[in-house]
N, C-alpha and C. Protein backbone atom coordinates (compact mmCIF):
# COMPACT_ATOMS: atom_id res chain seq x y z
N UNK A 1 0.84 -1.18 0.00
CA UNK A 1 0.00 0.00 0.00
C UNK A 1 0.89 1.25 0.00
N UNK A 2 0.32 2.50 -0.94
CA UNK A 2 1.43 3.37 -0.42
C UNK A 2 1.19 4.58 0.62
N UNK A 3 2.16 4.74 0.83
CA UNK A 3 2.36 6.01 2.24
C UNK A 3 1.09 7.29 1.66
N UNK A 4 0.27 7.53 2.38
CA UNK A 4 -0.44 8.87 2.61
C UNK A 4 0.72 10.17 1.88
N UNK A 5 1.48 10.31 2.02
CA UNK A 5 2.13 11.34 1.14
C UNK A 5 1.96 11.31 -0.38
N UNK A 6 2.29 9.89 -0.79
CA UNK A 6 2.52 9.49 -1.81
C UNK A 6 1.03 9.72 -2.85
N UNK A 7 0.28 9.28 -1.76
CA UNK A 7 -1.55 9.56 -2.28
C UNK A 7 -1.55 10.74 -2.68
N UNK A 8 -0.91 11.96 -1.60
CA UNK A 8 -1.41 13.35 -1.98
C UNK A 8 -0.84 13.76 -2.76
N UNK A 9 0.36 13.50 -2.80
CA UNK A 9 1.21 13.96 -4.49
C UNK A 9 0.62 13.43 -5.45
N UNK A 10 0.10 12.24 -5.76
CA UNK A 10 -0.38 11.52 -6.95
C UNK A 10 -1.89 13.22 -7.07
N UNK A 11 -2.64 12.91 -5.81
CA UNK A 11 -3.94 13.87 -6.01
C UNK A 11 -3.75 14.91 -6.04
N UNK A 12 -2.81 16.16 -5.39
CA UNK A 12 -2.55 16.78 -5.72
C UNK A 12 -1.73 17.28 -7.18
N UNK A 13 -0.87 16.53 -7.58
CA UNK A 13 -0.42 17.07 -8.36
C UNK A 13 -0.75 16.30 -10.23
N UNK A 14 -0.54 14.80 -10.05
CA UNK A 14 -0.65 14.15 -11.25
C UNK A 14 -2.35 14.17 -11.63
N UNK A 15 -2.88 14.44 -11.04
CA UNK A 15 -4.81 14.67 -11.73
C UNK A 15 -4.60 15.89 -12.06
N UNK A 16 -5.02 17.05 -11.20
CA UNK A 16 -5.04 18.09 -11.76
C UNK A 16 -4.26 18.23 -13.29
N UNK A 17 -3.11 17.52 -13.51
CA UNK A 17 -2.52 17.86 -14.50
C UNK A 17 -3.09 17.23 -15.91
N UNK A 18 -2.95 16.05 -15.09
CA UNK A 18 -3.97 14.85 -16.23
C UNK A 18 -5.07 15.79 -16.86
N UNK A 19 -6.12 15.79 -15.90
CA UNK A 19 -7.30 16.56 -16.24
C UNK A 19 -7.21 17.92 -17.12
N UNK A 20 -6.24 18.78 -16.85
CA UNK A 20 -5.53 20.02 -17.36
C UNK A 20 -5.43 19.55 -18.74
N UNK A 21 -4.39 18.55 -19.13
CA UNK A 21 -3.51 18.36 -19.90
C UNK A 21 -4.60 17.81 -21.09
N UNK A 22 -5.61 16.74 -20.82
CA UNK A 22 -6.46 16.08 -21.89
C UNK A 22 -7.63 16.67 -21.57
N UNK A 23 -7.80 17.89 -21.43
CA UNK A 23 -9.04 19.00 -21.79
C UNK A 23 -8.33 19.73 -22.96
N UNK A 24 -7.42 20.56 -22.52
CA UNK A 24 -6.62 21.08 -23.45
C UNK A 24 -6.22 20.44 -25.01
N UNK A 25 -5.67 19.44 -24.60
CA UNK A 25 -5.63 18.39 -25.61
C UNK A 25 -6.34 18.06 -26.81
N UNK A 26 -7.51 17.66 -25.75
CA UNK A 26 -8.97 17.48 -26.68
C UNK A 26 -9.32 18.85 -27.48
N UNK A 27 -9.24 20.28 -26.78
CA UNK A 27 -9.65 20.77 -27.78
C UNK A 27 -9.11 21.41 -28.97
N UNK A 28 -7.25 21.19 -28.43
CA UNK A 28 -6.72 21.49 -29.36
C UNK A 28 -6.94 20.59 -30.80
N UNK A 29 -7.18 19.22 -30.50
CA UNK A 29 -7.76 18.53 -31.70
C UNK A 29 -8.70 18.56 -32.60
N UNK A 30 -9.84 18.79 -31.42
CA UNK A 30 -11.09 19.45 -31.96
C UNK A 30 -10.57 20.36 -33.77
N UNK A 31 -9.58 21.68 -32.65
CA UNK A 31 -9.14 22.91 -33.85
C UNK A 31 -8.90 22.06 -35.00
N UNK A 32 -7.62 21.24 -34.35
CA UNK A 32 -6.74 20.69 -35.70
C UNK A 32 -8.01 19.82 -36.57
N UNK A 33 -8.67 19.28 -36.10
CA UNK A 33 -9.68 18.40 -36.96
C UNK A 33 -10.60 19.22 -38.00
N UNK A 34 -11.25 20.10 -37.37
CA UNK A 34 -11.99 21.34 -38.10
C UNK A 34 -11.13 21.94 -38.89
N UNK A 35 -9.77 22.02 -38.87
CA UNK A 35 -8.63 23.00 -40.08
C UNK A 35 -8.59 22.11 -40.50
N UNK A 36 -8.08 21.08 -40.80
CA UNK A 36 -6.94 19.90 -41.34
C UNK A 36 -8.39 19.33 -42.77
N UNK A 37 -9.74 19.11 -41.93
CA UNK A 37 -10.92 18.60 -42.77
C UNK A 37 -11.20 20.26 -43.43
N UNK A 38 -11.33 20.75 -42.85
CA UNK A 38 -11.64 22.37 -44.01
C UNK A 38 -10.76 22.88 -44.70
N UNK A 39 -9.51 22.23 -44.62
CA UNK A 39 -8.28 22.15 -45.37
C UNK A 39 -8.20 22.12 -46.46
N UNK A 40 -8.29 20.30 -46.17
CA UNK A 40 -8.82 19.29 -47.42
C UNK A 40 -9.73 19.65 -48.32
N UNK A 41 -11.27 20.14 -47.87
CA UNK A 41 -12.38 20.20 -48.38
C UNK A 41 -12.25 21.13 -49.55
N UNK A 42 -11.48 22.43 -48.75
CA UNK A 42 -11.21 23.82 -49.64
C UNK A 42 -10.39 23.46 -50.58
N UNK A 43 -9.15 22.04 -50.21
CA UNK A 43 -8.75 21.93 -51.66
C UNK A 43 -9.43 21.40 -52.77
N UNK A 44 -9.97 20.13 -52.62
CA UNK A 44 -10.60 19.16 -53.21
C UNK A 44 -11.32 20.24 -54.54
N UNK A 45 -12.37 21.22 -53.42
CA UNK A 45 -13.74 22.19 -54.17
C UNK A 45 -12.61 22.97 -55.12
N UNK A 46 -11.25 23.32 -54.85
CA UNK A 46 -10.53 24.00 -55.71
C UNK A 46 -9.61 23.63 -57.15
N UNK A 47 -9.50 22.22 -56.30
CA UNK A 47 -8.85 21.58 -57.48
C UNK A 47 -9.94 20.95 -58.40
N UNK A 48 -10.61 20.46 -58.31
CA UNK A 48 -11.90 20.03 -59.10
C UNK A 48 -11.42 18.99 -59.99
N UNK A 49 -12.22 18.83 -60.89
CA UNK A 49 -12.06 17.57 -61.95
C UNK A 49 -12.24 18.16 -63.34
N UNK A 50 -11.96 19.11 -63.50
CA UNK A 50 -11.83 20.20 -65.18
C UNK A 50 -11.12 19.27 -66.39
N UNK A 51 -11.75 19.64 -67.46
CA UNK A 51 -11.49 18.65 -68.53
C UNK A 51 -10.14 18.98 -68.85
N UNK A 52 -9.94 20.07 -68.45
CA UNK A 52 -8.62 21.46 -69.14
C UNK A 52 -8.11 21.53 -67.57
N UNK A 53 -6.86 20.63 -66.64
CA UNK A 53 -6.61 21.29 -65.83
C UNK A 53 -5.25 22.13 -65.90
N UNK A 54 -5.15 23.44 -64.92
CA UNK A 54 -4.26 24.08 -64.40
C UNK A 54 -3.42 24.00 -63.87
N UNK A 55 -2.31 23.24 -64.00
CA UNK A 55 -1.01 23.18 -63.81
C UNK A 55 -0.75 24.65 -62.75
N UNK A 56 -0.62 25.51 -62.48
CA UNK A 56 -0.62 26.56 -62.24
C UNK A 56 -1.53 26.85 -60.95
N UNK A 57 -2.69 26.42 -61.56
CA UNK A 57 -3.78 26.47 -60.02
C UNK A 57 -3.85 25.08 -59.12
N UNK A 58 -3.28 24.10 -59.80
CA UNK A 58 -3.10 23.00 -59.00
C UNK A 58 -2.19 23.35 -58.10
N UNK A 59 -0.98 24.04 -58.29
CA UNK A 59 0.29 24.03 -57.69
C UNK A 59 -0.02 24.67 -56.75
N UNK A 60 -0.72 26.01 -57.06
CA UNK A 60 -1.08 27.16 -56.00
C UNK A 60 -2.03 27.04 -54.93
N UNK A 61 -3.37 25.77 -55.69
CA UNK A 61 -3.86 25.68 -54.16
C UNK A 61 -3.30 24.81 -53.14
N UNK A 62 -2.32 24.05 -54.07
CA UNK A 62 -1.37 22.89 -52.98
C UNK A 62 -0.60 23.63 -51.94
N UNK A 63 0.54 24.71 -52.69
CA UNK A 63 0.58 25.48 -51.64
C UNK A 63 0.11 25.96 -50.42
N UNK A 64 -0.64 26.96 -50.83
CA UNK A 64 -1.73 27.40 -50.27
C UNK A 64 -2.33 26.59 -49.30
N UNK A 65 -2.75 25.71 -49.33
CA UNK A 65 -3.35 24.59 -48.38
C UNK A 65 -1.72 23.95 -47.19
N UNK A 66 -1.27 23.94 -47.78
CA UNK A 66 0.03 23.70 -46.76
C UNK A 66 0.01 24.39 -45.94
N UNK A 67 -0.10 25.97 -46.56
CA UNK A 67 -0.28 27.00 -45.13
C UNK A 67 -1.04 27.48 -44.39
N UNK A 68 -2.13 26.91 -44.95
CA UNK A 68 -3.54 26.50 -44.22
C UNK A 68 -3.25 25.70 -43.15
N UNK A 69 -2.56 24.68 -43.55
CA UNK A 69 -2.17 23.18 -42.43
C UNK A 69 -1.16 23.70 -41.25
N UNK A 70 -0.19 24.60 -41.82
CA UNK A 70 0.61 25.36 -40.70
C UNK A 70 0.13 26.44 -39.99
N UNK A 71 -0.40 27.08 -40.45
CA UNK A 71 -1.68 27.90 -39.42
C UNK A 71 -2.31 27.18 -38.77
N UNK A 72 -3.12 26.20 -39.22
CA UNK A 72 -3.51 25.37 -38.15
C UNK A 72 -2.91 25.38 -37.01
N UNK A 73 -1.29 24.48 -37.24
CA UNK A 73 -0.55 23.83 -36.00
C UNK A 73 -0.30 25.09 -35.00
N UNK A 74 0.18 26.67 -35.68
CA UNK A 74 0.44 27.69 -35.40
C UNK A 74 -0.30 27.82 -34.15
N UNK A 75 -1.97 28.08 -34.65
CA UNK A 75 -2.81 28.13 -33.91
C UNK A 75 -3.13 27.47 -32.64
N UNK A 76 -3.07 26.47 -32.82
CA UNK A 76 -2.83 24.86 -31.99
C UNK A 76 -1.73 25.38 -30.87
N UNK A 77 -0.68 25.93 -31.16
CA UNK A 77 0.25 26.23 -30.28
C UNK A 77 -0.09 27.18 -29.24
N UNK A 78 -0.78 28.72 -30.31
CA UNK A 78 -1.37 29.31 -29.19
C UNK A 78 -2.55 28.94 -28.29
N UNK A 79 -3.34 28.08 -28.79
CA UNK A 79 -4.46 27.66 -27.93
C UNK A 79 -3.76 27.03 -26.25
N UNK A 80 -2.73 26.33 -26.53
CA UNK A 80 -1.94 25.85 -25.41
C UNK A 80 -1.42 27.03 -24.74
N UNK A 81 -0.88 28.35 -25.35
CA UNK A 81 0.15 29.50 -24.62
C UNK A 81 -1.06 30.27 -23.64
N UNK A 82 -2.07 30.16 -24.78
CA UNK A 82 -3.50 31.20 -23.53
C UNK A 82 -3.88 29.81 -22.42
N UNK A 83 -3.81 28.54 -22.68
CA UNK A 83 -3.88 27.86 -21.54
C UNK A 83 -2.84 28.24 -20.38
N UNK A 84 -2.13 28.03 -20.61
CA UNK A 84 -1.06 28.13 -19.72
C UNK A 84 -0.79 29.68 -19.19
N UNK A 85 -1.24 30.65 -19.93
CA UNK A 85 -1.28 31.82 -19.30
C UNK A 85 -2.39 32.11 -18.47
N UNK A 86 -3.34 31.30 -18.68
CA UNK A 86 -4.50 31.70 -17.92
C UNK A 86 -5.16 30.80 -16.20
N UNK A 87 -4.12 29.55 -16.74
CA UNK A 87 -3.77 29.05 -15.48
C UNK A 87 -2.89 29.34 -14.62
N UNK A 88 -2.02 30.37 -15.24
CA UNK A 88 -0.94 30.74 -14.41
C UNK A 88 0.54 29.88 -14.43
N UNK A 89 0.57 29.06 -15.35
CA UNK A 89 1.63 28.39 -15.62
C UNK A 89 2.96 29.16 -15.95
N UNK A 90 2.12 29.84 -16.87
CA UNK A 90 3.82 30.86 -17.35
C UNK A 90 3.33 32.64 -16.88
N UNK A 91 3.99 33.41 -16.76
CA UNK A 91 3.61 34.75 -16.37
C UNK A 91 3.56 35.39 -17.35
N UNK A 92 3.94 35.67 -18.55
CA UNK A 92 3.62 36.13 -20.05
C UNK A 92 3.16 35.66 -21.21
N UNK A 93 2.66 36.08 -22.09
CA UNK A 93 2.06 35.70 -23.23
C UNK A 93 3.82 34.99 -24.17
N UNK A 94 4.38 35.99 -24.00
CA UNK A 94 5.65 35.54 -24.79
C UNK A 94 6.30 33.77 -24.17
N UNK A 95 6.52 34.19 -22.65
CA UNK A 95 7.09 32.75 -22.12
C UNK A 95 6.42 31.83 -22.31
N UNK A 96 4.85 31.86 -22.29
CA UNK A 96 3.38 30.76 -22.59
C UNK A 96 3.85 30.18 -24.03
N UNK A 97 4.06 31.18 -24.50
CA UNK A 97 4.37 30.94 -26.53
C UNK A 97 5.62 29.90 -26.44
N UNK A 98 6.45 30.53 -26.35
CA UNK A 98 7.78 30.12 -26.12
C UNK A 98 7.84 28.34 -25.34
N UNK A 99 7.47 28.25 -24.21
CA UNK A 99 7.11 26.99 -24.38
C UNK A 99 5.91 25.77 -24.74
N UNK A 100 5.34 26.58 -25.51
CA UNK A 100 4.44 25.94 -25.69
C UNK A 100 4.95 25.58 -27.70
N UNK A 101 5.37 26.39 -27.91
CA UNK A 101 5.75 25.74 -29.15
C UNK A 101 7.11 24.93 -29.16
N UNK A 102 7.87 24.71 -27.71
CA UNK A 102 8.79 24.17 -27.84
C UNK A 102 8.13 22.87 -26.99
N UNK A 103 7.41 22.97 -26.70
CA UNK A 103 7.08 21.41 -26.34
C UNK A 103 6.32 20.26 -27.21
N UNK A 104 5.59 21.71 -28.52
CA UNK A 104 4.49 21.23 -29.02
C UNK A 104 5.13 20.38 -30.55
N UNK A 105 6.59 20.59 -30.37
CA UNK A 105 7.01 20.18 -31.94
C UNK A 105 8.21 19.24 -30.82
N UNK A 106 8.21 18.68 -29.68
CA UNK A 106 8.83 17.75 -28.68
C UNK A 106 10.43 18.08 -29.10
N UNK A 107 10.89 19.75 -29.32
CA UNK A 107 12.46 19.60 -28.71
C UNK A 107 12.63 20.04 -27.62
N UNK A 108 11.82 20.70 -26.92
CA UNK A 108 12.27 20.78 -25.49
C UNK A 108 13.33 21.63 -25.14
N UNK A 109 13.61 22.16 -26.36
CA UNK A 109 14.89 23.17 -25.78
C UNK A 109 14.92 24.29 -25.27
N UNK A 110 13.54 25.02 -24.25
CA UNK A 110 13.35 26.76 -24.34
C UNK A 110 13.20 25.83 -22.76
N UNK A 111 14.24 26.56 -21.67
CA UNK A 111 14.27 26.14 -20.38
C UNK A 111 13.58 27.19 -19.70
N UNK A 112 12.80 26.54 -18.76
CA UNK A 112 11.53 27.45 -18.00
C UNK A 112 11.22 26.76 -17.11
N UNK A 113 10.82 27.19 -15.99
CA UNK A 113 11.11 26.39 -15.05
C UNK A 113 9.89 26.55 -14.38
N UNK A 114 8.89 25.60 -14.16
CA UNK A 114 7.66 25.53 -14.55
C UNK A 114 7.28 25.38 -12.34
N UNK A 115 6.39 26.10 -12.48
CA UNK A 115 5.83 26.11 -11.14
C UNK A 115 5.36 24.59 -10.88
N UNK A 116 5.39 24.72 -9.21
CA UNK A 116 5.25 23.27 -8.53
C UNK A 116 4.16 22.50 -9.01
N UNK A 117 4.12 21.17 -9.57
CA UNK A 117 2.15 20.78 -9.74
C UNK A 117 2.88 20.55 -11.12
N UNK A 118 2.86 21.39 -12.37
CA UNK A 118 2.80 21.43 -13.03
C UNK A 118 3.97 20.67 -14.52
N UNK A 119 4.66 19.94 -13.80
CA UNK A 119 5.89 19.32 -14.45
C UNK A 119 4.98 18.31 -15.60
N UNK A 120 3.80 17.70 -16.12
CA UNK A 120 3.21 16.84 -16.71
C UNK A 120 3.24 17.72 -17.92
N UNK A 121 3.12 18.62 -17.63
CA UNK A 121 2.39 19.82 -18.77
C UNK A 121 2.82 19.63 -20.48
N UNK A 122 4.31 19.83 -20.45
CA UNK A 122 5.30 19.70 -21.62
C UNK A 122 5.04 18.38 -22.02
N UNK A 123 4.30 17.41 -21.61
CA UNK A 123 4.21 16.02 -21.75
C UNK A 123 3.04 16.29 -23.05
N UNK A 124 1.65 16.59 -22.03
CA UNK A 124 0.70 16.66 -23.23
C UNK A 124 0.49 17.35 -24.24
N UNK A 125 1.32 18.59 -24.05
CA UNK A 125 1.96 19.16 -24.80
C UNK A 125 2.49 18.58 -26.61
N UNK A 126 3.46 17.81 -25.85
CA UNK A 126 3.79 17.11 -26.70
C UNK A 126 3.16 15.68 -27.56
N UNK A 127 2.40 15.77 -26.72
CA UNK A 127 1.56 14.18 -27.41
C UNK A 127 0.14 14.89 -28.33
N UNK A 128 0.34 16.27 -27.82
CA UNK A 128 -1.00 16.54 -28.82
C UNK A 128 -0.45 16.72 -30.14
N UNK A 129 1.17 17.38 -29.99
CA UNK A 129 1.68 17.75 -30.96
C UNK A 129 1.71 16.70 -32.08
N UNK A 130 2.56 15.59 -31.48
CA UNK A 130 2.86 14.20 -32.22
C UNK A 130 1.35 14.12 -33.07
N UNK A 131 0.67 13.67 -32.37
CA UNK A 131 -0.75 13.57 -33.51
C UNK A 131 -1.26 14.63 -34.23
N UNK A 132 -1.38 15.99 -34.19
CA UNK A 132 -1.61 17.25 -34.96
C UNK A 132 -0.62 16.92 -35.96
N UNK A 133 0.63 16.57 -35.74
CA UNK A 133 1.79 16.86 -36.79
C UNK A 133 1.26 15.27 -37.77
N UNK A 134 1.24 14.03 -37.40
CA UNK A 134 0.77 12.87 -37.78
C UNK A 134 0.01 13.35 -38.99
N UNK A 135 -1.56 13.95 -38.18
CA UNK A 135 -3.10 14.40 -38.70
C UNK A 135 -2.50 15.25 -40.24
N UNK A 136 -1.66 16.52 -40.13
CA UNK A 136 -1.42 17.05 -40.70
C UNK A 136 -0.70 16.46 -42.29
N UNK A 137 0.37 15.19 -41.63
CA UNK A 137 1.14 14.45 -42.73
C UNK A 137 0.17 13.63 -43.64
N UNK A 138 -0.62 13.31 -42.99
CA UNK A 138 -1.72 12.65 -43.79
C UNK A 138 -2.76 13.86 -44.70
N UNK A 139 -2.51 14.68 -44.10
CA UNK A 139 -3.67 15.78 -44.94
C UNK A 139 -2.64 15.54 -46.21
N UNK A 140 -1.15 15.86 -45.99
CA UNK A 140 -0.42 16.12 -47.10
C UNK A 140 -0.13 15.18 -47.89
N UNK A 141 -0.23 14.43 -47.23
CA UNK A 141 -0.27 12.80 -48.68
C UNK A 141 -0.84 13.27 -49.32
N UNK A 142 -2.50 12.61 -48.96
CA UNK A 142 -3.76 12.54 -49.39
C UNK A 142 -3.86 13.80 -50.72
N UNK A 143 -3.50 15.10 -50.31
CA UNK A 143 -3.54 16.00 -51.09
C UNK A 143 -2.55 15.83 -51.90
N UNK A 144 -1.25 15.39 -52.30
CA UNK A 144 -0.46 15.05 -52.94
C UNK A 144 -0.92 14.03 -53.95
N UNK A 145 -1.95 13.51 -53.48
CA UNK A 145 -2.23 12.14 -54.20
C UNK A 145 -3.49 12.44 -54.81
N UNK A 146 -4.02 13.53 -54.75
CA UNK A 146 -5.21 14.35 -55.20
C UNK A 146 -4.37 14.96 -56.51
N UNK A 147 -3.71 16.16 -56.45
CA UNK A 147 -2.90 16.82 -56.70
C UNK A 147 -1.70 15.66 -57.71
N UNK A 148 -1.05 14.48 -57.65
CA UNK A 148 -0.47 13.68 -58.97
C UNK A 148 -1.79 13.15 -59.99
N UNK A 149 -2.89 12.83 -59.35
CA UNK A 149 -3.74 12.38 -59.71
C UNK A 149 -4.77 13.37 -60.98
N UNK A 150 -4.96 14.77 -60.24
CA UNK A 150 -5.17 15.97 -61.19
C UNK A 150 -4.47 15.90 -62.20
N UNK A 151 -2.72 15.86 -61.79
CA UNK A 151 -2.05 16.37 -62.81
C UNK A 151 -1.97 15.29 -63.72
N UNK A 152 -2.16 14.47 -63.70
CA UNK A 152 -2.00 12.99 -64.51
C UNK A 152 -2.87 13.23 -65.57
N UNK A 153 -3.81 13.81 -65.41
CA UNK A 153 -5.40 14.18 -66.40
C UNK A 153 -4.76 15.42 -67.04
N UNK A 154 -4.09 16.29 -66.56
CA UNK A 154 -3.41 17.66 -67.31
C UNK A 154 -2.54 16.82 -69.10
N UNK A 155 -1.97 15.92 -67.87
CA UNK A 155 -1.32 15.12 -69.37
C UNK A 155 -1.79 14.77 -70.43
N UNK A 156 -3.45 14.53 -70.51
CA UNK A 156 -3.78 13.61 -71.55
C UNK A 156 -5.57 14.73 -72.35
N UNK A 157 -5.06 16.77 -72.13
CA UNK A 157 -6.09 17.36 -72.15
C UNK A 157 -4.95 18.57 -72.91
N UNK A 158 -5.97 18.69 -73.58
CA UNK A 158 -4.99 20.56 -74.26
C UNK A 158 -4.46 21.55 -73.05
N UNK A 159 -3.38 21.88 -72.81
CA UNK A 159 -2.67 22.71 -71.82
C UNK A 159 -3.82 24.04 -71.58
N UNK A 160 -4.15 24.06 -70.59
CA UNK A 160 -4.68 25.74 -70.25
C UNK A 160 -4.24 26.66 -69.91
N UNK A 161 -3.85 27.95 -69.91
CA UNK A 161 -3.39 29.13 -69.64
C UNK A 161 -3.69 29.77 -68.19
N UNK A 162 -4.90 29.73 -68.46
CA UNK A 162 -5.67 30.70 -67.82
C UNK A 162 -5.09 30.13 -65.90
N UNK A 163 -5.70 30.84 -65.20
CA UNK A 163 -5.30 30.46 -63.91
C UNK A 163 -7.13 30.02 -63.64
């Protein structure tokens, strides 16, 4: 059985964080799920199935949608920095940022020295990241494979100009 101390550290400190950590979590996914699928969608409706395709507008909404996908994660990062500023984790918007995008892409290298309770944090941090970044690689296949697939049809149609 373990020692009464041991209980209150687990309750004091590893729930609160837990609980902290996969609220946050969750809704940072939520974001990434709603960008990553309105991503996609906005490309798909852009790239279309034209008898005549655009070499040109294929390329650009591929782009384009990439930085859709990095705004996303962008975003994703700050959703974690106003967590943590508003719990009181970090004392500025800048230090909140600062580790929160260094936990959220798991290098760990921006040292901060995180109030008592709160050592789990950089953890979920990082595990939301791992799957946002995952979620994201798959947007970029998929669209890649949209996008060879377009262009494959460019090959076998009179070249178009136009954008």
């Amino acid at each position: 059985m373990l020692p009464t101390e041991a209980l209150e550290l687990v309750y004091q400190d590893a729930v609160p964080q837990t609980v902290f950590g996969l609220v946050i979590m969750s809704l940072v996914l939520i974001f990434d799920g709603i960008g990553f699928v309105g991503t996609m969608l906005f490309f798909k409706a852009n790239i279309g199935s034209s008898p005549h395709p655009s070499r040109l507008k294929a390329t650009f909404f591929f782009v384009l949608c990439i930085q859709m996908l990095a705004l996303t994660q962008l975003t994703s990062m700050c959703i974690w920095a106003g967590a943590l500023l508003i719990v009181g984790i970090c004392p500025n918007w800048l230090t909140a940022l600062r580790l929160s995008a260094s936990s959220y892409t798991t290098l760990g290298n921006f040292t901060y020295t995180l109030p008592g309770g709160w050592h789990l944090v950089p953890s979920f941090i990082a595990f939301s990241g791992l799957f946002s970044f995952a979620w994201a690689s798959s947007s970029t296949i998929t669209m890649v494979g949209i996008l060879n697939k377009y262009l494959d049809t460019s090959k076998n149609s009179t070249p178009q100009s136009n954008f």
